[in-house]
Structures are given as structure tokens and as C-alpha cells.
Protein backbone atom coordinates (compact mmCIF):
# COMPACT_ATOMS: atom_id res chain seq x y z
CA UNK A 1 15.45 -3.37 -23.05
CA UNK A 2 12.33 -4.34 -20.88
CA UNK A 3 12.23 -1.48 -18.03
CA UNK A 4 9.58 -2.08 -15.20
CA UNK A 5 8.26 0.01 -12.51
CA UNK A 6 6.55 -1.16 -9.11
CA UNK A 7 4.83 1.61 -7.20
CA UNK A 8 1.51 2.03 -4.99
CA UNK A 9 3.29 0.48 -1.36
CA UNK A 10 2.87 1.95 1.85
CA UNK A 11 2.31 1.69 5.65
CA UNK A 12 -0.73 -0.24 6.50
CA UNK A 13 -2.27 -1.56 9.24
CA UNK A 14 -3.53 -5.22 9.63
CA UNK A 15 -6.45 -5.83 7.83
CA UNK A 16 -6.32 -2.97 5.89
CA UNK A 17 -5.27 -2.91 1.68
CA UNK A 18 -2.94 -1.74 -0.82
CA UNK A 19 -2.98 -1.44 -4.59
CA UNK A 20 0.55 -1.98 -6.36
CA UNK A 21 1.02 -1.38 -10.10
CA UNK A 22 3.91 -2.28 -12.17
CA UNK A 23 4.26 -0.22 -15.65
CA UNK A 24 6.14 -2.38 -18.54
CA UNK A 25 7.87 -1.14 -21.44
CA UNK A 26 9.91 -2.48 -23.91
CA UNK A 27 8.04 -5.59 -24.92
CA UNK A 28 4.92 -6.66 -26.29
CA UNK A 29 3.54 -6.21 -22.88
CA UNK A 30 0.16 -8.17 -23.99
CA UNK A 31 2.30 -11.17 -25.29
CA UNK A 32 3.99 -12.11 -21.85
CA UNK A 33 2.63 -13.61 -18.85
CA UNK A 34 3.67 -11.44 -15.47
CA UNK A 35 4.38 -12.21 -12.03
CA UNK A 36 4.74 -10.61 -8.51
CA UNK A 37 7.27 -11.55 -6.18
CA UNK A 38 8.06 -10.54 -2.77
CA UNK A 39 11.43 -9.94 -0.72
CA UNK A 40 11.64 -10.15 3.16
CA UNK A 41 15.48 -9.05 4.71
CA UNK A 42 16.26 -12.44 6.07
CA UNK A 43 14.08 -14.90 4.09
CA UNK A 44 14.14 -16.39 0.58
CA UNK A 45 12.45 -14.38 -1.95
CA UNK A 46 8.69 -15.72 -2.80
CA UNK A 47 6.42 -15.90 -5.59
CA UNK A 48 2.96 -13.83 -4.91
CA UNK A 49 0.86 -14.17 -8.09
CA UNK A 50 1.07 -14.23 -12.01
CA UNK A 51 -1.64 -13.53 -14.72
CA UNK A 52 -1.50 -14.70 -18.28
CA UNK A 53 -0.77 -12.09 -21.18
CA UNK A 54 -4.62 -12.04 -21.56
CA UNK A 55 -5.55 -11.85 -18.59
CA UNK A 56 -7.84 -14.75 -18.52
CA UNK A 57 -5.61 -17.22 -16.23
CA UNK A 58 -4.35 -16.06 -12.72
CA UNK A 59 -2.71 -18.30 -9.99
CA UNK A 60 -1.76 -17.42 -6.48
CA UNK A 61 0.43 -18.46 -3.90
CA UNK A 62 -1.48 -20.38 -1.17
CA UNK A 63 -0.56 -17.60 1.70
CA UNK A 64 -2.16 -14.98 -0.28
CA UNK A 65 -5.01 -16.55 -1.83
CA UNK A 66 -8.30 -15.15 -0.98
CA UNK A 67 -6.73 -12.12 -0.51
CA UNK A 68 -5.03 -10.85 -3.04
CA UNK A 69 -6.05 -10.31 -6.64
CA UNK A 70 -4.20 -9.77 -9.81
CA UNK A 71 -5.16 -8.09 -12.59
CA UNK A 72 -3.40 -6.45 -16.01
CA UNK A 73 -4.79 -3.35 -18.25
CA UNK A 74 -2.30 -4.19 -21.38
CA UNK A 75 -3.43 -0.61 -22.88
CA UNK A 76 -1.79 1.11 -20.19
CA UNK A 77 0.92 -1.81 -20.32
CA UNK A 78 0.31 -2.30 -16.01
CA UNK A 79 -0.36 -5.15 -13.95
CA UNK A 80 -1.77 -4.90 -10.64
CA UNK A 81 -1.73 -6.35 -7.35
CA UNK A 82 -4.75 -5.19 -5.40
CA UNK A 83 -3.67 -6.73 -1.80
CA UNK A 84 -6.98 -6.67 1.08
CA UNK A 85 -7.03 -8.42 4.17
CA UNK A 86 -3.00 -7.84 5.15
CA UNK A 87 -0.92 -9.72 7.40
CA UNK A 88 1.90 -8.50 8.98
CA UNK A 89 3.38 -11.44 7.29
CA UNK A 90 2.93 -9.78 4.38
CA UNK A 91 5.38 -7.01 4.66
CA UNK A 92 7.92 -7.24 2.09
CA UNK A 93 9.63 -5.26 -0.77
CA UNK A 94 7.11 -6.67 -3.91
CA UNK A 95 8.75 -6.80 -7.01
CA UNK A 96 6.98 -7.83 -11.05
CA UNK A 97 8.83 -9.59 -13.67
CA UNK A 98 7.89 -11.53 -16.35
CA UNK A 99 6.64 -14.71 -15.33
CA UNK A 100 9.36 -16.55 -17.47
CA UNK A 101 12.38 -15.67 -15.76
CA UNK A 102 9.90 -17.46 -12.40
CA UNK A 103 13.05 -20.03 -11.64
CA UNK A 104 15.42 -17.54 -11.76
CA UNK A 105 14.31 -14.62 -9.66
CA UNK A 106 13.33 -17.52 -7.21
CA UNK A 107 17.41 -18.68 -7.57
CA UNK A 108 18.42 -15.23 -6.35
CA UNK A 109 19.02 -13.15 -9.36
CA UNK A 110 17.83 -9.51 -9.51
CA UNK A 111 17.94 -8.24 -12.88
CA UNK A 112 14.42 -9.25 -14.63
CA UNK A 113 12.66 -6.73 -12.19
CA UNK A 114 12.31 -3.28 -11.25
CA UNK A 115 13.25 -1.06 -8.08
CA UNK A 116 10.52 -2.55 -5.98
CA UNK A 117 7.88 -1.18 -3.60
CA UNK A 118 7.94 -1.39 -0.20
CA UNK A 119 4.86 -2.51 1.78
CA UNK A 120 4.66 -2.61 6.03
CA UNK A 121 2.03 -4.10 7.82
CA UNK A 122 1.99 -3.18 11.45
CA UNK A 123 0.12 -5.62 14.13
């Protein structure tokens, strides 16, 4: 049973950052490619970033690029989400998953992720 837990969000203003982490277990964390996703009340859900098992390949949506990095330690089984440069825009509830279940979670279903972190951005 793969169990993953999102933490680090806060209250931010504009321009400033947050670091989110997301702690895997129950797989070969190393093995899978992960994703971030993000959840506004009122809009579709949207994918954020994903980094290959390795580590070595990273893509990012176009509204965060530039701005956001991702990054994975697999001996502490985490992946990251260090987020600079925020937009209100960017307040959400972020959410990882494994990157394979991408056309589902983007369908609407909610059980390849974790609890979620909230993150505000106030103007």
C-alpha cells in the first residue's frame, strides 16, 4: 500500500517562497517517476511538476516554470517542491502522486495521493 505525505505549506506573501516535501512509502520509491499537482476550490485540478525516479529529468508546467523547482532525495524516499517567486495564482491545496496515475488524478480521482498541503499567497 503506497502511503504519501505532503507537508511544508503555509501563508505567504507575493513574491515570497515555500518548500513542500512529500514522504513515500510502500514502493520502490527510486523506481517511480513523481509528480505534484495542485487543487483550487472552483477550478480543475492541475499538474505542477514531475521528476524522473533518478532524478535526472524534470518538466514543469508553463505557469510555474522559472519558478519552481523539483527535486527528489530517494534515501529519505521525499520529493520536493521548492516554490520562489509566488503568485497569488498560485494558492492551492498541492498534492504528489506518482507520475503514472498523471491522467487520472487530472480526470478527478483522489486516491493515488496524500492529504495535501495547503499553500496561500496573499496580494
Amino acid at each position: 500500500q503506497v502511503r504519501l505525505v505532503e507537508s511544508g505549506g503555509g501563508l505567504v506573501q507575493a513574491g515570497g517562497s515555500l518548500r513542500l516535501s512529500c514522504v513515500a512509502s510502500g514502493l520502490t520509491f527510486r523506481s517511480y517517476a513523481m509528480a505534484w499537482f495542485r487543487q483550487t476550490p472552483g477550478k480543475e485540478r492541475e499538474f505542477v511538476s514531475r521528476i524522473s525516479g533518478s532524478g535526472c529529468i524534470s518538466g514543469y508546467s508553463d505557469s510555474v516554470k522559472g519558478r519552481f523547482t523539483i527535486s527528489r532525495d530517494n534515501a529519505k524516499n521525499t520529493v520536493s517542491l521548492q516554490m520562489d517567486v509566488l503568485k497569488p495564482e498560485d494558492t492551492a491545496d498541492y498534492y504528489c502522486a506518482e507520475d503514472r496515475y498523471y491522467k487520472q488524478i487530472l480526470a478527478g480521482r483522489d486516491d493515488y495521493w496524500g492529504q495535501g498541503t495547503q499553500v496561500t499567497v496573499s496580494s
